[in-house]
N, C-alpha and C. Protein backbone atom coordinates (compact mmCIF):
# COMPACT_ATOMS: atom_id res chain seq x y z
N UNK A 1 0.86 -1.18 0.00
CA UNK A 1 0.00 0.00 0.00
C UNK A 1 0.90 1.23 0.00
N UNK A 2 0.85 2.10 -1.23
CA UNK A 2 1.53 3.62 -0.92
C UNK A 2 1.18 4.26 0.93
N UNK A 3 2.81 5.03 0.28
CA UNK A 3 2.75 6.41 1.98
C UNK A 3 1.14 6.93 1.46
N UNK A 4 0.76 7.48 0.81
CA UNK A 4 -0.11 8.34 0.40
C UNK A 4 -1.71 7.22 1.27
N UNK A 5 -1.84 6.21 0.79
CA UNK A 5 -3.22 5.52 1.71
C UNK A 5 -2.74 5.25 3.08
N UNK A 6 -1.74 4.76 2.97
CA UNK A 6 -1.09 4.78 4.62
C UNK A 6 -1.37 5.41 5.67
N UNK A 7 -1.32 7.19 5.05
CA UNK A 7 -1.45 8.39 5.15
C UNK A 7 -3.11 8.55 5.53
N UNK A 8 -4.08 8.25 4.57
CA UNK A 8 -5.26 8.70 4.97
C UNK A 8 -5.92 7.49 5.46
N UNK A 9 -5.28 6.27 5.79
CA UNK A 9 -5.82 5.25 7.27
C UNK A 9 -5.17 5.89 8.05
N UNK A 10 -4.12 6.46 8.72
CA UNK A 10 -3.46 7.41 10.32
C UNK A 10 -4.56 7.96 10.24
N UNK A 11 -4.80 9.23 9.50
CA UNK A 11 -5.58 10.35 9.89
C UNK A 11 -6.83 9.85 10.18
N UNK A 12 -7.62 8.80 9.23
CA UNK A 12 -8.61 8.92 9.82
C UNK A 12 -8.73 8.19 11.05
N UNK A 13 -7.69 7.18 11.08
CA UNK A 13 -7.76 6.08 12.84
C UNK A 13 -7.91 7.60 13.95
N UNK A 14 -6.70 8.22 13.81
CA UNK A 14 -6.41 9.32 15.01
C UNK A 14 -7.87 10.12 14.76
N UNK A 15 -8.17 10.30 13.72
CA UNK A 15 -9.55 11.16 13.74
C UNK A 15 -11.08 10.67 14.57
N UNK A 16 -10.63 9.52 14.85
CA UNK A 16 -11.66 8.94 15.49
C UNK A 16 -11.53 8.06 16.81
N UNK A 17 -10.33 8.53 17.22
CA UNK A 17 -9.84 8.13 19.22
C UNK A 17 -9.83 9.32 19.71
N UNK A 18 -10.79 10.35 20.18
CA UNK A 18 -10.65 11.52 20.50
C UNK A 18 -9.59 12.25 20.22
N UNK A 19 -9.27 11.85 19.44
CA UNK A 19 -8.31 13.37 19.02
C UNK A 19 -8.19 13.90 17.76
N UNK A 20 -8.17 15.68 18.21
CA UNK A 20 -8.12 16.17 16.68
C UNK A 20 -7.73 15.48 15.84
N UNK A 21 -8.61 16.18 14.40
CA UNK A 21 -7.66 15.49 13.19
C UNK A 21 -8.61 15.53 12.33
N UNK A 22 -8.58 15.16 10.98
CA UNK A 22 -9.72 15.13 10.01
C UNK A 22 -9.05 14.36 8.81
N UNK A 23 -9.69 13.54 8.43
CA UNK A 23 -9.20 12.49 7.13
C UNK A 23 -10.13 13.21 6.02
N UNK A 24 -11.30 14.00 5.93
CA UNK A 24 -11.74 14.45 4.68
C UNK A 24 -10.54 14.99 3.51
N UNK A 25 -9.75 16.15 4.10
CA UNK A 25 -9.10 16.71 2.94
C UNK A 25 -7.73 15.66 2.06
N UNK A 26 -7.46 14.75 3.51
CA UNK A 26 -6.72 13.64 2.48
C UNK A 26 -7.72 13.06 1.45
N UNK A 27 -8.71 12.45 2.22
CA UNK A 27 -9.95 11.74 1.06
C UNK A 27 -9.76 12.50 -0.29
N UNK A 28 -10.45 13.53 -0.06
CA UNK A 28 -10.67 14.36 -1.42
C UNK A 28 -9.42 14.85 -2.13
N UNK A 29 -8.16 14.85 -1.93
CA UNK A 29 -6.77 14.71 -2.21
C UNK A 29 -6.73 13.44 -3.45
N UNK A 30 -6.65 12.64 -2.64
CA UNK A 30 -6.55 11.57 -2.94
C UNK A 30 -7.14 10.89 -4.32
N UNK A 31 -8.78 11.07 -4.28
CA UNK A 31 -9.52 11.17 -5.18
C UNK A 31 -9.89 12.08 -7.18
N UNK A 32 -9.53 12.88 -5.83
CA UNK A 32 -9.02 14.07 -7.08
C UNK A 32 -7.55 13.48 -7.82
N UNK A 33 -6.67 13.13 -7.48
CA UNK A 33 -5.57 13.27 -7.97
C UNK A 33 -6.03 12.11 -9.32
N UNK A 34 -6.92 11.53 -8.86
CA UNK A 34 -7.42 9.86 -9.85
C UNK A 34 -6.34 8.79 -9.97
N UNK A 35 -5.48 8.34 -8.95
CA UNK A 35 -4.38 8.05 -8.81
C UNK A 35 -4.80 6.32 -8.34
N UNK A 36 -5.88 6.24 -8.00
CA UNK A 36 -6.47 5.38 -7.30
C UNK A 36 -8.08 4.94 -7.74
N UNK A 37 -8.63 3.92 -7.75
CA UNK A 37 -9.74 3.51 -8.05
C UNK A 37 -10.68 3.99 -7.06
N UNK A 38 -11.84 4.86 -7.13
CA UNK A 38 -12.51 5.72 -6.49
C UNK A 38 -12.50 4.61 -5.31
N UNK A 39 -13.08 3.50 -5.24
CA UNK A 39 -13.54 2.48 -3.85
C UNK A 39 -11.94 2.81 -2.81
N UNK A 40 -10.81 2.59 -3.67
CA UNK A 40 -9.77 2.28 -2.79
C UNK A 40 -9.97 3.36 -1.54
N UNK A 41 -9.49 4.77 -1.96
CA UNK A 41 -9.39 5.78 -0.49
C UNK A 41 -10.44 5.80 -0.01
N UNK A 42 -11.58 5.15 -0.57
CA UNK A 42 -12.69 5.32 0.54
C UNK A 42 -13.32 4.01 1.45
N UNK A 43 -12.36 3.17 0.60
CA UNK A 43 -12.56 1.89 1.86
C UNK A 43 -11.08 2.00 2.94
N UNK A 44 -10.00 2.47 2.35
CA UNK A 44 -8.84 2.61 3.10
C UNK A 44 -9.53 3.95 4.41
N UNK A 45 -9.80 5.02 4.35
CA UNK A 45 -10.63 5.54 5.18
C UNK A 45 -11.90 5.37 5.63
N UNK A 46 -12.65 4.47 5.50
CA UNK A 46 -13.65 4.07 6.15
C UNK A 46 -12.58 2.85 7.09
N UNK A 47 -11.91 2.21 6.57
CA UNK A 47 -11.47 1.37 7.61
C UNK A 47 -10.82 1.73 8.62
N UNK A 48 -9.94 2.74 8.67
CA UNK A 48 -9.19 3.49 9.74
C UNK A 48 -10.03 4.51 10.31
N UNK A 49 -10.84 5.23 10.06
CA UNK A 49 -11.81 5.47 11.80
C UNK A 49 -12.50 4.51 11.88
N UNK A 50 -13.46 3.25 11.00
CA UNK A 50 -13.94 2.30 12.29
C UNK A 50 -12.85 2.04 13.63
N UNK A 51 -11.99 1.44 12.39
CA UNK A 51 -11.19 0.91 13.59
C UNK A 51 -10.69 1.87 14.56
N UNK A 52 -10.21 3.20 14.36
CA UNK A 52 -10.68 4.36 14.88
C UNK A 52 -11.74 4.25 16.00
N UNK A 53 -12.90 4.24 16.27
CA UNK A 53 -14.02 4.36 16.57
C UNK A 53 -14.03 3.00 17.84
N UNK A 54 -13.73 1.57 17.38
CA UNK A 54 -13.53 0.16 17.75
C UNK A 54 -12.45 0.32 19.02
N UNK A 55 -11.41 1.23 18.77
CA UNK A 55 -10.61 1.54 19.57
C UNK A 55 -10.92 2.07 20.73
N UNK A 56 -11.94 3.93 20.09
CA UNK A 56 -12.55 4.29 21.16
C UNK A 56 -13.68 3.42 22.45
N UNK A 57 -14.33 2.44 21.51
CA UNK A 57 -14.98 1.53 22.27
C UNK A 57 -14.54 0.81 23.23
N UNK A 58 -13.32 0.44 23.16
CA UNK A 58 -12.16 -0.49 24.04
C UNK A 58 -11.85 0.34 24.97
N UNK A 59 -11.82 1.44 24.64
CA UNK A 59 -11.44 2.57 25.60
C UNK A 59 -12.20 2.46 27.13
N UNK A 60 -13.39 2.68 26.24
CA UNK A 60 -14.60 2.83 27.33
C UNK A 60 -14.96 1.84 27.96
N UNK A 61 -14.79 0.50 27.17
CA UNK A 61 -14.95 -0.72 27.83
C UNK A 61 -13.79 -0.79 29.06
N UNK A 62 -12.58 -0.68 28.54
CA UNK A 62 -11.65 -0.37 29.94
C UNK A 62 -11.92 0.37 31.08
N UNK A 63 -12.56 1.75 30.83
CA UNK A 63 -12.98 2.79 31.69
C UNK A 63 -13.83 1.97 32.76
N UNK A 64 -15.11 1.54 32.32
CA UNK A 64 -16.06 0.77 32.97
C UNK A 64 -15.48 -0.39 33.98
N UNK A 65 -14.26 -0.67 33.46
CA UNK A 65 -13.92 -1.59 34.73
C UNK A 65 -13.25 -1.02 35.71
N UNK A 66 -12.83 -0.21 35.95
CA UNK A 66 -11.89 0.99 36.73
C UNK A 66 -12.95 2.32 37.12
N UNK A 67 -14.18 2.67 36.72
CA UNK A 67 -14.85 3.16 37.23
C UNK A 67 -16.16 2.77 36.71
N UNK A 68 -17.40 2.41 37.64
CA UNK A 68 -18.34 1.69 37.61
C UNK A 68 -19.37 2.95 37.51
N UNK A 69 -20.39 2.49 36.91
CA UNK A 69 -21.44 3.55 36.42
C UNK A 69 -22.30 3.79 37.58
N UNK A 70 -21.94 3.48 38.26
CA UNK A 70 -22.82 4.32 39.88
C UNK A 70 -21.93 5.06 40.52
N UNK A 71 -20.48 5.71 40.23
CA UNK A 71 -19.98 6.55 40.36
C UNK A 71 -20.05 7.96 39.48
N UNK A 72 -21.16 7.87 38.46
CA UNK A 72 -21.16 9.11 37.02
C UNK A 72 -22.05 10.31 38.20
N UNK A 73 -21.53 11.67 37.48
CA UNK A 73 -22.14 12.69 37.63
C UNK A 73 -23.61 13.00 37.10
N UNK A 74 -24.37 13.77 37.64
CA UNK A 74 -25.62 13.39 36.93
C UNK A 74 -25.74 13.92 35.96
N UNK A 75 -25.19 14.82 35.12
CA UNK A 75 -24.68 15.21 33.34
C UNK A 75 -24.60 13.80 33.27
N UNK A 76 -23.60 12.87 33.30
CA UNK A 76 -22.87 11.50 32.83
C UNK A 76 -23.99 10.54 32.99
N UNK A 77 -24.69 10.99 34.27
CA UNK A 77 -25.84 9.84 33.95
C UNK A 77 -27.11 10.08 33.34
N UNK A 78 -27.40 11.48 32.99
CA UNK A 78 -28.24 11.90 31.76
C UNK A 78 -27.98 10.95 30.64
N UNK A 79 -26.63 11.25 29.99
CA UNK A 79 -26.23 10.84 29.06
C UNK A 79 -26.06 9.06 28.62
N UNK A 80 -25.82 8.82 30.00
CA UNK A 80 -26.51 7.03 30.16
C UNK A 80 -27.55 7.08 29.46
N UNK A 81 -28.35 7.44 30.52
CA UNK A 81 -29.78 6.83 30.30
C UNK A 81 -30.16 7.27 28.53
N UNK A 82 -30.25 7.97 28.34
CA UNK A 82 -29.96 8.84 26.66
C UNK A 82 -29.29 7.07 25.88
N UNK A 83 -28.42 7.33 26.20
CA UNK A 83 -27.71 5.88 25.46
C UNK A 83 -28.25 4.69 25.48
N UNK A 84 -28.69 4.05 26.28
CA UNK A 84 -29.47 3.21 26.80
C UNK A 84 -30.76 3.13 26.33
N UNK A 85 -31.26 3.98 26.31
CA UNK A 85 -32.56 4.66 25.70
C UNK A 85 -32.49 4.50 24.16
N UNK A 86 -32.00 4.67 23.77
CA UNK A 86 -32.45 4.63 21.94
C UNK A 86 -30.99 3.43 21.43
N UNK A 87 -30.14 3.46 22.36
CA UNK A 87 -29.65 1.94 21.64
C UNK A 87 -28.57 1.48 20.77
N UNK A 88 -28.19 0.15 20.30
CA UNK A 88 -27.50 0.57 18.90
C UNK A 88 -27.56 1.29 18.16
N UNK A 89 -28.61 1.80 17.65
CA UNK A 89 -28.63 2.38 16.30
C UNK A 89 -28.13 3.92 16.52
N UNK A 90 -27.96 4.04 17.77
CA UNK A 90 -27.18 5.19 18.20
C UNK A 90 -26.11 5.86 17.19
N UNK A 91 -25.46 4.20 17.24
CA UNK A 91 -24.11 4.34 16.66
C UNK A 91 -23.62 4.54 15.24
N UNK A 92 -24.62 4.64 14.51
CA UNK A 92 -24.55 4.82 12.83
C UNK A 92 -24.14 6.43 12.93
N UNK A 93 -24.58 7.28 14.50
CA UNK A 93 -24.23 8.41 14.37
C UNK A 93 -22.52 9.09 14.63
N UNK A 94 -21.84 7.99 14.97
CA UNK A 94 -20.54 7.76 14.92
C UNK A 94 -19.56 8.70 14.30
N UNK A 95 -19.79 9.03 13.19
CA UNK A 95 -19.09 10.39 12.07
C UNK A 95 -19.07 11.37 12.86
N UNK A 96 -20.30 11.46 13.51
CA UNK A 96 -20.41 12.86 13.80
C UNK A 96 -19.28 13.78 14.33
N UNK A 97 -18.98 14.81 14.39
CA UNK A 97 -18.14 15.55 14.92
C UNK A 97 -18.44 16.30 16.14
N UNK A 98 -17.63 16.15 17.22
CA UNK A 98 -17.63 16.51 18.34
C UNK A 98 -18.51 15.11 19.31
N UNK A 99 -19.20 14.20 18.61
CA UNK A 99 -20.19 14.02 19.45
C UNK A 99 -20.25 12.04 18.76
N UNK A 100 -19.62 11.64 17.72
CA UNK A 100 -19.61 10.46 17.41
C UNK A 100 -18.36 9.67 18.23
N UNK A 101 -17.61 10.52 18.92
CA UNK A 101 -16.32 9.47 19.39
C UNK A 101 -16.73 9.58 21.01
N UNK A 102 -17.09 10.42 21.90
CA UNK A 102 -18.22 9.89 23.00
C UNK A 102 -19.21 9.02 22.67
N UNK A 103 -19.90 8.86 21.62
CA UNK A 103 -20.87 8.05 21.45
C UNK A 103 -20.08 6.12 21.63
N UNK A 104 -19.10 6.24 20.73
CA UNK A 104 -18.39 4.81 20.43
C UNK A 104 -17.91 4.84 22.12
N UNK A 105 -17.41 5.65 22.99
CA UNK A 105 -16.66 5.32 24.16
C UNK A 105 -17.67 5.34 25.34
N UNK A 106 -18.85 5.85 24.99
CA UNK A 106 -19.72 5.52 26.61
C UNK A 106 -20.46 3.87 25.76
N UNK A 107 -20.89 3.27 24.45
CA UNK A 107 -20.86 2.49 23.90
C UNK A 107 -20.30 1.03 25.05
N UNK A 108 -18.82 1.49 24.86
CA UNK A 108 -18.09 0.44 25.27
C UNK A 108 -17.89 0.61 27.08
N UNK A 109 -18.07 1.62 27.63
CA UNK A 109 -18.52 1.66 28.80
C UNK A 109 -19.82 1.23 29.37
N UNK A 110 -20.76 1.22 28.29
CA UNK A 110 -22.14 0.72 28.88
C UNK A 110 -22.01 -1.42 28.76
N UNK A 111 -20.88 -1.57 28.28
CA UNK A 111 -20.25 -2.81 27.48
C UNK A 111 -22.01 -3.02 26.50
N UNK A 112 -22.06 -2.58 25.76
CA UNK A 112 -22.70 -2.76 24.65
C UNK A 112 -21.90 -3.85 24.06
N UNK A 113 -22.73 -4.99 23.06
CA UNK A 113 -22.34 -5.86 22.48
C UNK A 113 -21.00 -5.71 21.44
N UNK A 114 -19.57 -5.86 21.41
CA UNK A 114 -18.80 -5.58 20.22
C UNK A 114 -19.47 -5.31 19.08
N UNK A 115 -20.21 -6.78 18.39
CA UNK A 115 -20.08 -6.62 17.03
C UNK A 115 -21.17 -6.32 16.45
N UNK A 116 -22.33 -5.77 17.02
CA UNK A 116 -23.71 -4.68 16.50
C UNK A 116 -22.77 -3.69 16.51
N UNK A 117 -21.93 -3.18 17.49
CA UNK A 117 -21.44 -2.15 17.84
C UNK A 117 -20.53 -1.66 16.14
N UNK A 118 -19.84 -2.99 16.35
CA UNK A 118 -18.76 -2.66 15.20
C UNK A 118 -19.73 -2.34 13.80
N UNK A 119 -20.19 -3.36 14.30
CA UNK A 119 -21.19 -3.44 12.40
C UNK A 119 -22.17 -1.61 12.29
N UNK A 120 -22.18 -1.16 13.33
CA UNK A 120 -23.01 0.21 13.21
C UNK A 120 -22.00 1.27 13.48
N UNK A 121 -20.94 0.89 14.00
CA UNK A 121 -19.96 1.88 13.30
C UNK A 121 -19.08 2.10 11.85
N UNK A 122 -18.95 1.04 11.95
CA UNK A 122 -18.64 0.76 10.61
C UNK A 122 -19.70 1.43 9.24
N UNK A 123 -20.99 1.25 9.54
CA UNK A 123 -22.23 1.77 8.59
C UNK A 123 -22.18 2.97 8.19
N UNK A 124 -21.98 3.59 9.81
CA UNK A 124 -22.21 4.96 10.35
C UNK A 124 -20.91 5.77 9.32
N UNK A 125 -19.79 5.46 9.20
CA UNK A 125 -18.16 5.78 9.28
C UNK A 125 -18.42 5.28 7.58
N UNK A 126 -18.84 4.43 7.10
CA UNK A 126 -18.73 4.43 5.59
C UNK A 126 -19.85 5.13 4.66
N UNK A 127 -21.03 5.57 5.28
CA UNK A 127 -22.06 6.53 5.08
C UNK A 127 -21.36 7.86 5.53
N UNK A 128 -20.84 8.31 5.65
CA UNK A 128 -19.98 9.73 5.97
C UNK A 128 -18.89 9.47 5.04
N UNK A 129 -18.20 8.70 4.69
CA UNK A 129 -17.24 8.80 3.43
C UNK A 129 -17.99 8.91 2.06
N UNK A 130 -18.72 8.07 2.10
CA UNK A 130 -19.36 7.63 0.81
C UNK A 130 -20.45 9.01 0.27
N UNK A 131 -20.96 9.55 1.17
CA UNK A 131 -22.05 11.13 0.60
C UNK A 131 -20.59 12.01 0.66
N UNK A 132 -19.81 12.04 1.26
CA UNK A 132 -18.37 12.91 1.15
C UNK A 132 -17.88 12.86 -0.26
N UNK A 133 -17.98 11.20 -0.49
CA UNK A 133 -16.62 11.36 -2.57
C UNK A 133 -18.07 11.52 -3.36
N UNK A 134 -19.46 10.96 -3.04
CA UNK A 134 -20.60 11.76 -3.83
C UNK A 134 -21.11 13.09 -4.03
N UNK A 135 -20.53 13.74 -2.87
CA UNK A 135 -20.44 15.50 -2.88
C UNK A 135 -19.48 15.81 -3.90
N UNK A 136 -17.88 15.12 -3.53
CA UNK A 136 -16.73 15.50 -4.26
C UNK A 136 -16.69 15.21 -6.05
N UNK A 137 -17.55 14.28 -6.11
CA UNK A 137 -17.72 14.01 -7.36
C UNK A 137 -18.74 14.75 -8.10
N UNK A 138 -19.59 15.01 -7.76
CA UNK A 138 -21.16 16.05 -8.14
C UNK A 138 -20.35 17.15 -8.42
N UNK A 139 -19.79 17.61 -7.80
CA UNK A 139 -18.59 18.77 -7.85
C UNK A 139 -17.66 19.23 -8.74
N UNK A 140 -16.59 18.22 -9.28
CA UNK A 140 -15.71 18.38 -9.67
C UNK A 140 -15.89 17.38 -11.37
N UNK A 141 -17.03 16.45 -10.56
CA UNK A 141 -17.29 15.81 -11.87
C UNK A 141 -18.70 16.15 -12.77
């Protein structure tokens, strides 16, 4: 695999373990240049924030054993019950910015099932690439 996809699996993994970062402008880099078969950078970045995202989940799953959910603030336990409340399908909202990588890490703190988990982040994370190179393409093409 080129530095160049290498490149936009980092960004998007780090883009999706709480920390800054953004894999769009590699995406659309990438794409544009036509260097690559449209599927490639957008399955190479859909796979690095799931796994991105899978990570954050582990996170939280760790958290939960080192602090137990009858220790949360009642903000934190709003946000339980919120989670709890509407469920997997939570997690297709995953992309989101500011608010999809808490979603994957109280996820794995509530120990939600792995692989609904994975399979709806994953959905969530390749539906945000995929209307992204359909914008970029409407666009330029």
């Amino acid at each position: 695999m080129s530095t160049e996809l290498w490149s936009l699996f980092a960004s998007g993994f780090i883009a999706s373990t709480l920390l800054p970062g953004g894999s769009e402008l590699v995406l659309i880099y990438l794409i544009q240049s036509g260097d690559y078969p449209l599927w490639l950078p957008l399955a190479v970045a859909t796979a690095g924030n799931a796994l991105g995202g899978l990570v954050t989940w582990g996170m939280g799953w760790w958290v939960a054993r080192r602090w137990p959910l009858r220790d949360l603030s009642p903000r934190q336990q709003r946000a339980r019950v919120w989670m709890q409340r509407h469920g997997y399908p939570v997690l297709l909202l995953s992309w989101l910015p500011l608010v999809g990588d808490p979603l994957c890490f109280i996820s794995g703190w509530l120990k939600m099932r792995l692989l609904p988990a994975a399979l709806l982040i994953l959905a969530g994370k390749a539906g945000r690439y995929a209307l992204l190179v359909a914008g970029v393409q409407g666009v330029v093409g």
